[in-house]
PDB file of N, CA and C in Angstrom:
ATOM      1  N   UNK A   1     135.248 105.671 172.581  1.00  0.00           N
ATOM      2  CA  UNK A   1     136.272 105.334 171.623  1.00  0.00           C
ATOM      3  C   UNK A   1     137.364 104.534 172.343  1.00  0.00           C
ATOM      4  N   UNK A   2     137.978 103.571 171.652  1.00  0.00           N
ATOM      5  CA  UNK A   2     138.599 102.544 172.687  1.00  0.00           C
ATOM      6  C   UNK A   2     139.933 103.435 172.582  1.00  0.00           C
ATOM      7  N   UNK A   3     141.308 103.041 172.941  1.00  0.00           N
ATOM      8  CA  UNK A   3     142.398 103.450 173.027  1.00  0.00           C
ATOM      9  C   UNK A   3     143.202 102.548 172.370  1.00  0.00           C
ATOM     10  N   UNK A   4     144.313 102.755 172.008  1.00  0.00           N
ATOM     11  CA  UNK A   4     145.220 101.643 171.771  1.00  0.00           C
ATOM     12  C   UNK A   4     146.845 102.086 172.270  1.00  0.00           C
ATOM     13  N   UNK A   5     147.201 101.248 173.183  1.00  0.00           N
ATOM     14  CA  UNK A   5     148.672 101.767 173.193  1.00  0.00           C
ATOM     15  C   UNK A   5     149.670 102.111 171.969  1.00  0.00           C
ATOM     16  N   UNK A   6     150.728 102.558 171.826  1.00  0.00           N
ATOM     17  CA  UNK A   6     151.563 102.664 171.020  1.00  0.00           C
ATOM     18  C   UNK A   6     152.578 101.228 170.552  1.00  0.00           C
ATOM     19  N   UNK A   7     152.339 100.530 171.424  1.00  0.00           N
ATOM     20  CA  UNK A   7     152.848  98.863 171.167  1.00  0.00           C
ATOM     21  C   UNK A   7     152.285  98.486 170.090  1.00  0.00           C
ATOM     22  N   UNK A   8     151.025  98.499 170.207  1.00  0.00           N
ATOM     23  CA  UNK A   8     149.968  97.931 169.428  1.00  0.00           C
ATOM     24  C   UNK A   8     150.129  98.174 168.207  1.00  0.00           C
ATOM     25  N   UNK A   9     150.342  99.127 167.738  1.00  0.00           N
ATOM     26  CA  UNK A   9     150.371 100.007 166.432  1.00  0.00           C
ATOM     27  C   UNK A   9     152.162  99.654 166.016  1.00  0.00           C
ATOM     28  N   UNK A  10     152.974  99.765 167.100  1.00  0.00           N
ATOM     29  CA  UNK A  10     154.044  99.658 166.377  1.00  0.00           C
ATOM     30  C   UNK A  10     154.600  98.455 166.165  1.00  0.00           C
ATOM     31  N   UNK A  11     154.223  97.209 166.927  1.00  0.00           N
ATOM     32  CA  UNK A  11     155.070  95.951 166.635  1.00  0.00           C
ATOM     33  C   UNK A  11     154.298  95.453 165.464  1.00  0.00           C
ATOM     34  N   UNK A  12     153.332  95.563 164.736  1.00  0.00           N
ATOM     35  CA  UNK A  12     153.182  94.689 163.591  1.00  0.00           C
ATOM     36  C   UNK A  12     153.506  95.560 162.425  1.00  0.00           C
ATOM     37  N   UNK A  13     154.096  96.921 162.857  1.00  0.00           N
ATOM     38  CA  UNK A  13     154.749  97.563 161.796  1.00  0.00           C
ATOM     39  C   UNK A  13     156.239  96.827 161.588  1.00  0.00           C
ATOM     40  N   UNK A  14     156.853  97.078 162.863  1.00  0.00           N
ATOM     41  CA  UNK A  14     158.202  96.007 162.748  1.00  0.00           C
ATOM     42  C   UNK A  14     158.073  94.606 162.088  1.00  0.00           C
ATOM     43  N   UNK A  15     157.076  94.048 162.265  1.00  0.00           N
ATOM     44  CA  UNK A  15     156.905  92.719 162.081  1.00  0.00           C
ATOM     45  C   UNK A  15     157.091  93.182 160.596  1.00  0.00           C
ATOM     46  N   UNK A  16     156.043  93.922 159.647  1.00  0.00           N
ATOM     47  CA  UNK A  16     155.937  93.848 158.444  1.00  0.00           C
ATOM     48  C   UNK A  16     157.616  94.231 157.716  1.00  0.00           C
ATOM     49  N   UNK A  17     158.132  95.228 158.220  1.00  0.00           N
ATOM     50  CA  UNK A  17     159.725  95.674 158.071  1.00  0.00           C
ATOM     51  C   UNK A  17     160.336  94.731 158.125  1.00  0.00           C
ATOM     52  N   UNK A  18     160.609  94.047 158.887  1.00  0.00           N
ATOM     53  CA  UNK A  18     161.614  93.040 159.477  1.00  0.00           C
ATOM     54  C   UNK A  18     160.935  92.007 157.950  1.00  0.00           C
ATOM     55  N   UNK A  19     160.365  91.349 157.688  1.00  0.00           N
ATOM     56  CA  UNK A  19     159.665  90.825 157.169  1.00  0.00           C
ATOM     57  C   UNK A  19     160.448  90.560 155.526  1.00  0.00           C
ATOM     58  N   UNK A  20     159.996  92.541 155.178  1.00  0.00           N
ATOM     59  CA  UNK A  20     160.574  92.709 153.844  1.00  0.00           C
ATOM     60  C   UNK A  20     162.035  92.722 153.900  1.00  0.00           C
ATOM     61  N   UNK A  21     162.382  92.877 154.767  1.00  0.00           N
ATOM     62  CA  UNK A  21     164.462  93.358 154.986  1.00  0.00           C
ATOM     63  C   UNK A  21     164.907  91.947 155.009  1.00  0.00           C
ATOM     64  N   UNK A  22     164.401  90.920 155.580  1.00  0.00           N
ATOM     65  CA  UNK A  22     164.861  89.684 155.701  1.00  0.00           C
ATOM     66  C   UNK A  22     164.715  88.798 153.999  1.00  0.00           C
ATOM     67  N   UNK A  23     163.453  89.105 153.465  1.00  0.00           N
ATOM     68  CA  UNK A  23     162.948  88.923 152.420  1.00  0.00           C
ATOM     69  C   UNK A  23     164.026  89.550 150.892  1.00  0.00           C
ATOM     70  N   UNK A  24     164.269  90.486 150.973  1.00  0.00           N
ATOM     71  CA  UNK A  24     164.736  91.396 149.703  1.00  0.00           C
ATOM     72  C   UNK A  24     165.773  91.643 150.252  1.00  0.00           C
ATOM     73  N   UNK A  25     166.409  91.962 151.445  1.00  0.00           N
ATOM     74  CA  UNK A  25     168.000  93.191 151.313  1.00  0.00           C
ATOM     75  C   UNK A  25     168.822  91.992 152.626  1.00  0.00           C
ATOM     76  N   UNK A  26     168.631  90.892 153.055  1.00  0.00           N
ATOM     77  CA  UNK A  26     169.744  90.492 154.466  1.00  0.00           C
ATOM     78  C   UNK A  26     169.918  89.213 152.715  1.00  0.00           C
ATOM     79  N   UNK A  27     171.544  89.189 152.802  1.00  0.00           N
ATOM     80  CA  UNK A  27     172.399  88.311 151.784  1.00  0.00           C
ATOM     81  C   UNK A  27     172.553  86.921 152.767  1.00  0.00           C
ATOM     82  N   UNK A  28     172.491  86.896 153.462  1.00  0.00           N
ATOM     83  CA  UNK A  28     172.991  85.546 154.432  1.00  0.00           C
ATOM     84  C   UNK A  28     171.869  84.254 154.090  1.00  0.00           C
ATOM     85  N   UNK A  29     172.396  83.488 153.206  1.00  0.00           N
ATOM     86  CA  UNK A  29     171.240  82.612 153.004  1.00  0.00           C
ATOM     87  C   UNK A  29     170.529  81.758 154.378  1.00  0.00           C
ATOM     88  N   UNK A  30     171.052  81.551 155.093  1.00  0.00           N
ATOM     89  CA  UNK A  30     170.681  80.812 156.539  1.00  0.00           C
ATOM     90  C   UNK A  30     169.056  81.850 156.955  1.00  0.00           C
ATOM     91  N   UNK A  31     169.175  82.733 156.741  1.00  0.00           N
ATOM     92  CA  UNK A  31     167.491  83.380 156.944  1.00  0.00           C
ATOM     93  C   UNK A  31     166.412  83.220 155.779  1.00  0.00           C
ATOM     94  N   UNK A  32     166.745  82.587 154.649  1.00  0.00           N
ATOM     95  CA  UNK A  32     165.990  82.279 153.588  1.00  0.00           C
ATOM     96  C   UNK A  32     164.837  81.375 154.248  1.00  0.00           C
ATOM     97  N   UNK A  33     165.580  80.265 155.089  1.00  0.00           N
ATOM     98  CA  UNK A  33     164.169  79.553 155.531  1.00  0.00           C
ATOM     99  C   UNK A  33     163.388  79.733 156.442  1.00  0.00           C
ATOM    100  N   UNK A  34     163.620  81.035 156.662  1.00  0.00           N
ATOM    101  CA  UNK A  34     162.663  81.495 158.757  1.00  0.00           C
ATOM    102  C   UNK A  34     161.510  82.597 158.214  1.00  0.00           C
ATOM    103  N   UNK A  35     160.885  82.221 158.270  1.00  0.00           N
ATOM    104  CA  UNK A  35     159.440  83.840 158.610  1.00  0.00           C
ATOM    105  C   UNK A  35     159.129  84.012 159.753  1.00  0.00           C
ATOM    106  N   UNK A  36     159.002  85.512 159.604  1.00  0.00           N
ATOM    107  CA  UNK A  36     158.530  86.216 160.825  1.00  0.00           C
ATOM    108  C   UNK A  36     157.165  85.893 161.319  1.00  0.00           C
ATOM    109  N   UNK A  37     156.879  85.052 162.018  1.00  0.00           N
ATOM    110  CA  UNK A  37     155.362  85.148 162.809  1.00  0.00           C
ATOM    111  C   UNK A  37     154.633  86.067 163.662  1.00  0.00           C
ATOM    112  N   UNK A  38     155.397  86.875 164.463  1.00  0.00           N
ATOM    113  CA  UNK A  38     154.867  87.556 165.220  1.00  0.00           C
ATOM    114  C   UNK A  38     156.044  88.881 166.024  1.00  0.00           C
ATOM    115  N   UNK A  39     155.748  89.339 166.490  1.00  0.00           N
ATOM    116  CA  UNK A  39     156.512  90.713 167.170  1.00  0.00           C
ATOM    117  C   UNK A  39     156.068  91.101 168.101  1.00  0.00           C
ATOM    118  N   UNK A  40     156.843  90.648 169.397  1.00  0.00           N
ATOM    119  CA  UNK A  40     156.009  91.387 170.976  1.00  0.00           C
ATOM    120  C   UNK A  40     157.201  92.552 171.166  1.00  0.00           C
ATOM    121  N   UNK A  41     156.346  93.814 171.575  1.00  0.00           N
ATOM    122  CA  UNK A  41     157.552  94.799 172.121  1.00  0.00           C
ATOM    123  C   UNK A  41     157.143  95.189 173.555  1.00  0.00           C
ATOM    124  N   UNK A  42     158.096  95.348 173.711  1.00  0.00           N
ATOM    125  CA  UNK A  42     157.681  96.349 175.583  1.00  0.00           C
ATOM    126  C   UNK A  42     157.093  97.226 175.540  1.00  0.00           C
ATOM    127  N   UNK A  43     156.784  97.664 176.780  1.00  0.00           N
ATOM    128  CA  UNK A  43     156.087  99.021 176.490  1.00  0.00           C
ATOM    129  C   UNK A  43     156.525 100.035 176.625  1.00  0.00           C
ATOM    130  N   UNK A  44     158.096 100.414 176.512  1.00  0.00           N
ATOM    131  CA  UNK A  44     158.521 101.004 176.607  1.00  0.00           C
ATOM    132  C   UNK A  44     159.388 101.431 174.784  1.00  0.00           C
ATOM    133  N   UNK A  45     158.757 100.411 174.073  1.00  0.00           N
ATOM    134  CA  UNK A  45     159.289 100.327 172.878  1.00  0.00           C
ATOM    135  C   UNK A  45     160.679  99.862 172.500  1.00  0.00           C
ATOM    136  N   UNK A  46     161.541  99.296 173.471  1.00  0.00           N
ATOM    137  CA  UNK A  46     162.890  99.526 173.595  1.00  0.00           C
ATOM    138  C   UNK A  46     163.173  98.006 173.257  1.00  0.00           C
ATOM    139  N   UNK A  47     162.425  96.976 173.427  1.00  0.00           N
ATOM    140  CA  UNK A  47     162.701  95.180 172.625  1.00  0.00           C
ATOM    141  C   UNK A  47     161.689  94.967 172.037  1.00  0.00           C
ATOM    142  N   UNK A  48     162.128  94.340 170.884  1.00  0.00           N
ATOM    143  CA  UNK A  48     160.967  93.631 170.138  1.00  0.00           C
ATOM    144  C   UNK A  48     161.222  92.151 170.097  1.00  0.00           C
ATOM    145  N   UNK A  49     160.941  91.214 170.527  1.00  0.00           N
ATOM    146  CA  UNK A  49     160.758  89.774 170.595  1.00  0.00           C
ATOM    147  C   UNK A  49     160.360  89.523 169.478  1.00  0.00           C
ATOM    148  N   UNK A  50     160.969  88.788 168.343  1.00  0.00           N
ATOM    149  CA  UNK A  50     160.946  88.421 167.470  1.00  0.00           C
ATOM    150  C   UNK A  50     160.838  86.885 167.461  1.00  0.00           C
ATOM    151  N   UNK A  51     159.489  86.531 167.000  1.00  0.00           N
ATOM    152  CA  UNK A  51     159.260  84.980 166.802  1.00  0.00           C
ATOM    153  C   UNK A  51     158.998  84.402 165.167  1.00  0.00           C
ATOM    154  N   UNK A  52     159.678  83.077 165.254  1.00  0.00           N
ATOM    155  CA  UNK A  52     160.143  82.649 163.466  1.00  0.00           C
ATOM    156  C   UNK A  52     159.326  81.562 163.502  1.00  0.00           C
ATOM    157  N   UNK A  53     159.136  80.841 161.864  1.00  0.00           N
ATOM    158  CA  UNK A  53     159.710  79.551 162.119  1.00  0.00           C
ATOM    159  C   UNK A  53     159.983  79.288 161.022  1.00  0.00           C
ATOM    160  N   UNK A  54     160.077  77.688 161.054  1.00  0.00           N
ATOM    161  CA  UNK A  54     161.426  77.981 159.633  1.00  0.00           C
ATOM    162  C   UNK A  54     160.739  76.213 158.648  1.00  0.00           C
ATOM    163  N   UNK A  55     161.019  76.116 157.307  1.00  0.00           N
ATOM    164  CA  UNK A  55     160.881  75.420 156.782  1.00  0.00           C
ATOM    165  C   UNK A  55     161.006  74.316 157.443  1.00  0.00           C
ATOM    166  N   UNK A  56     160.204  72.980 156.743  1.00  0.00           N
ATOM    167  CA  UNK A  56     160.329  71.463 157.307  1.00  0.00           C
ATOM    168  C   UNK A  56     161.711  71.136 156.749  1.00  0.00           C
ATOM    169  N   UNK A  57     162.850  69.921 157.497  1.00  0.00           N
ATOM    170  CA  UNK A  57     163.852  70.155 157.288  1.00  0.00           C
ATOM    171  C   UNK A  57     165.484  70.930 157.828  1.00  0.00           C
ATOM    172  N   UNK A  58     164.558  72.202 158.058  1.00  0.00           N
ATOM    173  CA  UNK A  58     165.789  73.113 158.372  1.00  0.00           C
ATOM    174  C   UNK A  58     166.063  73.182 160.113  1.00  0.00           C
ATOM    175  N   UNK A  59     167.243  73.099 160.574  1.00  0.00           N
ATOM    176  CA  UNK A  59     167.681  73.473 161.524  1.00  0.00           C
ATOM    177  C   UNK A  59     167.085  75.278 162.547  1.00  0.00           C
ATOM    178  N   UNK A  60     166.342  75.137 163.111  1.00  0.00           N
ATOM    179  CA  UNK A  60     165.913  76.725 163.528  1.00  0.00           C
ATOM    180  C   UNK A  60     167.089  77.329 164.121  1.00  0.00           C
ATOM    181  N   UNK A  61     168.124  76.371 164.688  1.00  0.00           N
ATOM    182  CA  UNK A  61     169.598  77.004 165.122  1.00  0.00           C
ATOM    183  C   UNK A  61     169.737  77.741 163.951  1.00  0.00           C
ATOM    184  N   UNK A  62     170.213  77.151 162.989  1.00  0.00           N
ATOM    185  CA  UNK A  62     171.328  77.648 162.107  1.00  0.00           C
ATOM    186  C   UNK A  62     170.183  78.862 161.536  1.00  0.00           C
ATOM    187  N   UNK A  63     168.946  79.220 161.610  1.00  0.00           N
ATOM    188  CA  UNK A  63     168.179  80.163 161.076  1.00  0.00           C
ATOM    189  C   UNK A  63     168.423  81.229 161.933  1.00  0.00           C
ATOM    190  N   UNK A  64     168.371  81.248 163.354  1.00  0.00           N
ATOM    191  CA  UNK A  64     168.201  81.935 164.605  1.00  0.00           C
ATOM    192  C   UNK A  64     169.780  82.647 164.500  1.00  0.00           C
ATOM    193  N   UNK A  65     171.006  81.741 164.054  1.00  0.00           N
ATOM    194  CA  UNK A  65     172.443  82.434 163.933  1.00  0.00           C
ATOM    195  C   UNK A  65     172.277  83.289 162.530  1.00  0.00           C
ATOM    196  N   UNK A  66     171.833  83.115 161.527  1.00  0.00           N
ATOM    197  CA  UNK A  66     171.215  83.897 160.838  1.00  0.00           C
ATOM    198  C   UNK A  66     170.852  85.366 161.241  1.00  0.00           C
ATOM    199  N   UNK A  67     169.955  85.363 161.858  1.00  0.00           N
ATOM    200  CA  UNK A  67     169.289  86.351 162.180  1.00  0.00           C
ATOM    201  C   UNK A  67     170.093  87.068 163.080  1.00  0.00           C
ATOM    202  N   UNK A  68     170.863  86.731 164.007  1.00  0.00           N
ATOM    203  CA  UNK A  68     171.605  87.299 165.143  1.00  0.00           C
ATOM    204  C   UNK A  68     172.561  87.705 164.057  1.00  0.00           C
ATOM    205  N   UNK A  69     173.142  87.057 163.327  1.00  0.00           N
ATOM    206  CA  UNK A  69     174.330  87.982 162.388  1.00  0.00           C
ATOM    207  C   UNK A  69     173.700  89.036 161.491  1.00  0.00           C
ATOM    208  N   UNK A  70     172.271  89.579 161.770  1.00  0.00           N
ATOM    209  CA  UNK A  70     171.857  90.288 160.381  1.00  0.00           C
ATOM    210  C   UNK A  70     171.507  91.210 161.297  1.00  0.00           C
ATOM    211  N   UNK A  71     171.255  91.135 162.810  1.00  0.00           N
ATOM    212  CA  UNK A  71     171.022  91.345 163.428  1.00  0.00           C
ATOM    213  C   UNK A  71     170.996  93.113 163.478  1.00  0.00           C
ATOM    214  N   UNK A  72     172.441  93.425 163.088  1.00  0.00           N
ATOM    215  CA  UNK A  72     173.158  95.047 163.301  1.00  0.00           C
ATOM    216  C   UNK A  72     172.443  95.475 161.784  1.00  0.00           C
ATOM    217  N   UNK A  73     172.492  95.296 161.360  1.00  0.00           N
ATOM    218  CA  UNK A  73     171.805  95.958 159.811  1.00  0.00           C
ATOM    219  C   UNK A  73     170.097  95.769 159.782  1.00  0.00           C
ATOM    220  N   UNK A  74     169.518  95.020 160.381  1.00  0.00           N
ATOM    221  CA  UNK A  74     168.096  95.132 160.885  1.00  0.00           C
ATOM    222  C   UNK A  74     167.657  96.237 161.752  1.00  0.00           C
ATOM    223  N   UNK A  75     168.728  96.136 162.847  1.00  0.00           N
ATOM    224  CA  UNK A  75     167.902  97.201 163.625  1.00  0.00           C
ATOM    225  C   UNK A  75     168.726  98.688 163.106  1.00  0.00           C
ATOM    226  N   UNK A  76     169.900  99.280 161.973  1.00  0.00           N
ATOM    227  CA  UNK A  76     169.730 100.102 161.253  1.00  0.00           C
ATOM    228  C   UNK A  76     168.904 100.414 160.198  1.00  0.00           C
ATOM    229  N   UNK A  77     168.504  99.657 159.601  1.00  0.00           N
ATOM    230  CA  UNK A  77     167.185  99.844 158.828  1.00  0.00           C
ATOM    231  C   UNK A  77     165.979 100.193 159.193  1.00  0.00           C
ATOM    232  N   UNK A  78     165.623  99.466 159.997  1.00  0.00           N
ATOM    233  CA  UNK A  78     164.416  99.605 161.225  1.00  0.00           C
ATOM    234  C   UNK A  78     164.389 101.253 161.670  1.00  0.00           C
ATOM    235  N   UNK A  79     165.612 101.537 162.233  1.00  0.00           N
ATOM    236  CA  UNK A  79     165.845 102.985 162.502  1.00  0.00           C
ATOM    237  C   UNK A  79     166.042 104.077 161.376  1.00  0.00           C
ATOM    238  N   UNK A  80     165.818 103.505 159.967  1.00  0.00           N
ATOM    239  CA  UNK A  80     165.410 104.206 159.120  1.00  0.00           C
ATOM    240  C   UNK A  80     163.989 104.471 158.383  1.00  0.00           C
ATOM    241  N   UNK A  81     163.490 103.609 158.815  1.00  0.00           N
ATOM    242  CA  UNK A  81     161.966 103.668 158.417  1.00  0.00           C
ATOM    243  C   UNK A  81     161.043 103.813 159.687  1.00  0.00           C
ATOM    244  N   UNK A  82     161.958 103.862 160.772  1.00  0.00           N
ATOM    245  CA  UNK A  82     160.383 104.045 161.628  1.00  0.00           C
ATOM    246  C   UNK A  82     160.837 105.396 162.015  1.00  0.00           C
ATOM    247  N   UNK A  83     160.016 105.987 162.432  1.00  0.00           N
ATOM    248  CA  UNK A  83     160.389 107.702 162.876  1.00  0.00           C
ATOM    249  C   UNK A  83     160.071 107.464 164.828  1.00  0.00           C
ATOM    250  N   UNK A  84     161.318 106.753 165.518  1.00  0.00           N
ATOM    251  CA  UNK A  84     160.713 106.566 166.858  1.00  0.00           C
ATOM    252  C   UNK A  84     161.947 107.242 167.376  1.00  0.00           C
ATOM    253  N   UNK A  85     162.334 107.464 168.811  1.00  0.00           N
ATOM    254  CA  UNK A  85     163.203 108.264 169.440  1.00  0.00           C
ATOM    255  C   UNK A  85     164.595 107.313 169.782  1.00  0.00           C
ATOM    256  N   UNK A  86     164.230 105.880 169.895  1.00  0.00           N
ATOM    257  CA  UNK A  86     165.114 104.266 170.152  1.00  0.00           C
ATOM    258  C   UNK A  86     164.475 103.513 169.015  1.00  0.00           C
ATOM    259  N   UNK A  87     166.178 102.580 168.810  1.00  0.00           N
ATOM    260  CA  UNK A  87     165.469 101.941 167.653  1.00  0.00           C
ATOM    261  C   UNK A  87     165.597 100.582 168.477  1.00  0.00           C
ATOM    262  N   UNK A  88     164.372  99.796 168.561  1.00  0.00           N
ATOM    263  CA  UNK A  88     164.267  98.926 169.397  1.00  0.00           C
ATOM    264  C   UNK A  88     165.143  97.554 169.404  1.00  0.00           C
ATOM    265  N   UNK A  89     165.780  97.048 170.230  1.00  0.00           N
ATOM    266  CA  UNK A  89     166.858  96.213 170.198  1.00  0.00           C
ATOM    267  C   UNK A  89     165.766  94.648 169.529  1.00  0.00           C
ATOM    268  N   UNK A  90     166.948  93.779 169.123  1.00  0.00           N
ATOM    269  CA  UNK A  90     165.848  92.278 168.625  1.00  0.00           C
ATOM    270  C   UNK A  90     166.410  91.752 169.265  1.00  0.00           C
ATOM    271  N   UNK A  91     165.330  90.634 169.536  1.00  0.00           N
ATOM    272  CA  UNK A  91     165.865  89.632 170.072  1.00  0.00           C
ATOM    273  C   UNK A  91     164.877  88.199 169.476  1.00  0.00           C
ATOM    274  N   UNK A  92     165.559  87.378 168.435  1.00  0.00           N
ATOM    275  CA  UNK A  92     164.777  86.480 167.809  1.00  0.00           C
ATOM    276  C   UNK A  92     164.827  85.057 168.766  1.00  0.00           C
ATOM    277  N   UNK A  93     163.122  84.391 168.451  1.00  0.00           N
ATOM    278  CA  UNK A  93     162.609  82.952 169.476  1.00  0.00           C
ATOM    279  C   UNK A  93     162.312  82.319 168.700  1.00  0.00           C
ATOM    280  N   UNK A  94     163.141  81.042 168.702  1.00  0.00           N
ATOM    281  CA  UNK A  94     162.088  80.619 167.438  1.00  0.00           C
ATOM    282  C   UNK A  94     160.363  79.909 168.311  1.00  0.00           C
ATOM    283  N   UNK A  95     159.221  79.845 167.049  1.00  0.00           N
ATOM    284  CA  UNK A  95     158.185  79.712 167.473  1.00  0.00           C
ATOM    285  C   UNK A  95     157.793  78.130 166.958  1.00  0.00           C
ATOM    286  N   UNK A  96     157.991  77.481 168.034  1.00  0.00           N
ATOM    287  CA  UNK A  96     157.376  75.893 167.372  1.00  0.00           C
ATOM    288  C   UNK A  96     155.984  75.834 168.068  1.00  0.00           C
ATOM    289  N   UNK A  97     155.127  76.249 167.906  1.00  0.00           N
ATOM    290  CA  UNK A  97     153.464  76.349 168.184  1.00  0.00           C
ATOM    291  C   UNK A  97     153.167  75.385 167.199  1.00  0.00           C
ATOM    292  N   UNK A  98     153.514  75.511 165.646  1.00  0.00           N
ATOM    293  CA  UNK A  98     152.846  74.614 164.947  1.00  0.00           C
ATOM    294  C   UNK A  98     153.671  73.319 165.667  1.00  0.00           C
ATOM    295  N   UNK A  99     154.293  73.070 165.745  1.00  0.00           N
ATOM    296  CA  UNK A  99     154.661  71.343 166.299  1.00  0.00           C
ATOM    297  C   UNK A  99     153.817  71.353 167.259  1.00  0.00           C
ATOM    298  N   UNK A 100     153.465  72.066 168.396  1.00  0.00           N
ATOM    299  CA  UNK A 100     152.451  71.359 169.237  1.00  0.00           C
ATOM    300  C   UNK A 100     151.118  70.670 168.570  1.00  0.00           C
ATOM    301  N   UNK A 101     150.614  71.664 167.572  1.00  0.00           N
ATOM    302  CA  UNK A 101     149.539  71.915 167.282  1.00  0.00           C
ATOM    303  C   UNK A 101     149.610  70.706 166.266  1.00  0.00           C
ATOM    304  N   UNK A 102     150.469  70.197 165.635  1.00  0.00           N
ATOM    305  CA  UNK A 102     150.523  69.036 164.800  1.00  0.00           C
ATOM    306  C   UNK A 102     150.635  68.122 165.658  1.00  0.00           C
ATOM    307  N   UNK A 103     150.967  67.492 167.079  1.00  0.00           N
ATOM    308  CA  UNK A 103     151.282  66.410 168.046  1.00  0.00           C
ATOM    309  C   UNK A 103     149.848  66.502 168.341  1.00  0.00           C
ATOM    310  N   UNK A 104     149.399  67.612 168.310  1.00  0.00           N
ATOM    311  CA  UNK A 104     147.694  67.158 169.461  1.00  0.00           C
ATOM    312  C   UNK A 104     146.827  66.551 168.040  1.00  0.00           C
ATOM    313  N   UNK A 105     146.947  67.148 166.997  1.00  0.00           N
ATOM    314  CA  UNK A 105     146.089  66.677 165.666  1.00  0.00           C
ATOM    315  C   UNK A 105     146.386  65.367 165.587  1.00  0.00           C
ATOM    316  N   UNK A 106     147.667  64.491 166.120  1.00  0.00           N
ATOM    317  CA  UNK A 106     147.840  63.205 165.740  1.00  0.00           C
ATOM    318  C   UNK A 106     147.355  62.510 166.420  1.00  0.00           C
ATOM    319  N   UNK A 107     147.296  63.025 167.893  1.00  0.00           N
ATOM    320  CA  UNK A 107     146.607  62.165 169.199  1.00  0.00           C
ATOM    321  C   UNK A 107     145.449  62.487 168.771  1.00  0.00           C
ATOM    322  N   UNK A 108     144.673  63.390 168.552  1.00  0.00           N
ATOM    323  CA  UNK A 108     143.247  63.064 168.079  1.00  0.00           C
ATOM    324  C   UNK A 108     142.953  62.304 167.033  1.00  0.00           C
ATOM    325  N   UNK A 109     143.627  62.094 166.174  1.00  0.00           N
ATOM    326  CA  UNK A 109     143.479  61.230 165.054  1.00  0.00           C
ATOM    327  C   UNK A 109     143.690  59.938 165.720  1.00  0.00           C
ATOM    328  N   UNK A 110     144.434  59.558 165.984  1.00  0.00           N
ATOM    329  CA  UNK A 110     144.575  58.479 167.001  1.00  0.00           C
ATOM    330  C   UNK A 110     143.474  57.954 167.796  1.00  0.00           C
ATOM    331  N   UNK A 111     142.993  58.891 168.639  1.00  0.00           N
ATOM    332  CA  UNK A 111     141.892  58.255 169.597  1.00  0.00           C
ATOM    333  C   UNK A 111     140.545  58.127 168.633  1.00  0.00           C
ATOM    334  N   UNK A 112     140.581  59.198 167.246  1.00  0.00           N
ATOM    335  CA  UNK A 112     139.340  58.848 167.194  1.00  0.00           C
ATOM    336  C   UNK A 112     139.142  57.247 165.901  1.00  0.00           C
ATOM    337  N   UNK A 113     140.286  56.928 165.987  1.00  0.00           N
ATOM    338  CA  UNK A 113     140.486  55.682 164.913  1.00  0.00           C
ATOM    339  C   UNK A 113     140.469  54.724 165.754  1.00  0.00           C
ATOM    340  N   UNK A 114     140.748  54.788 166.739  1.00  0.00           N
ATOM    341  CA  UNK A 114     140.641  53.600 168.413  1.00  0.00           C
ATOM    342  C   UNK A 114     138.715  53.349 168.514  1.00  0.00           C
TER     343      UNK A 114
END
């Protein structure tokens, strides 16, 4: 039977939390345009790395100050729905993976029209 750490199990619970709280209950419109992509925590449970990204258009600054101001009412909520001993501190990145991943699709389009 394999194992799974307790990371494993708990950061895509945060992810899904963080998710709906940003979604339905944070008033600050500046987080309207960011989704949560992903959630790395330590293994000690104590940070969760929070990665976004945010509509075409929008500034990921002004999303990322967003989030840092919602910041204190996230991780009280968080500490109401998860039953853990620390409620794990955030710390939001934004995630531009898709821009890479759209620059290499163009250079291939490119070479293969050459």
């Amino acid at each position: 039977m394999k194992t799974y750490k307790r990371v494993e199990r708990v950061a895509p619970l945060v992810q899904v939390i963080l998710a709906d709280l940003i979604r339905h209950r944070v008033q600050d419109p500046r987080v309207r345009n960011g989704a949560i992509t992903n959630v790395q925590m330590k293994d000690d449970l104590r940070l969760a790395t929070v990665f976004f990204q945010v509509t075409p258009g929008t500034d990921p600054k002004v999303v990322k100050d967003g989030f840092e101001k919602a910041r204190p009412f996230l991780r009280r909520e968080l500490g109401k729905q998860l039953s853990m001993k620390f409620v794990p501190d955030l710390r939001f990145i934004y995630d531009d993976s898709h821009e890479h991943i759209e620059r290499v699709e163009e250079i291939l389009q490119r070479l293969k029209s050459e």
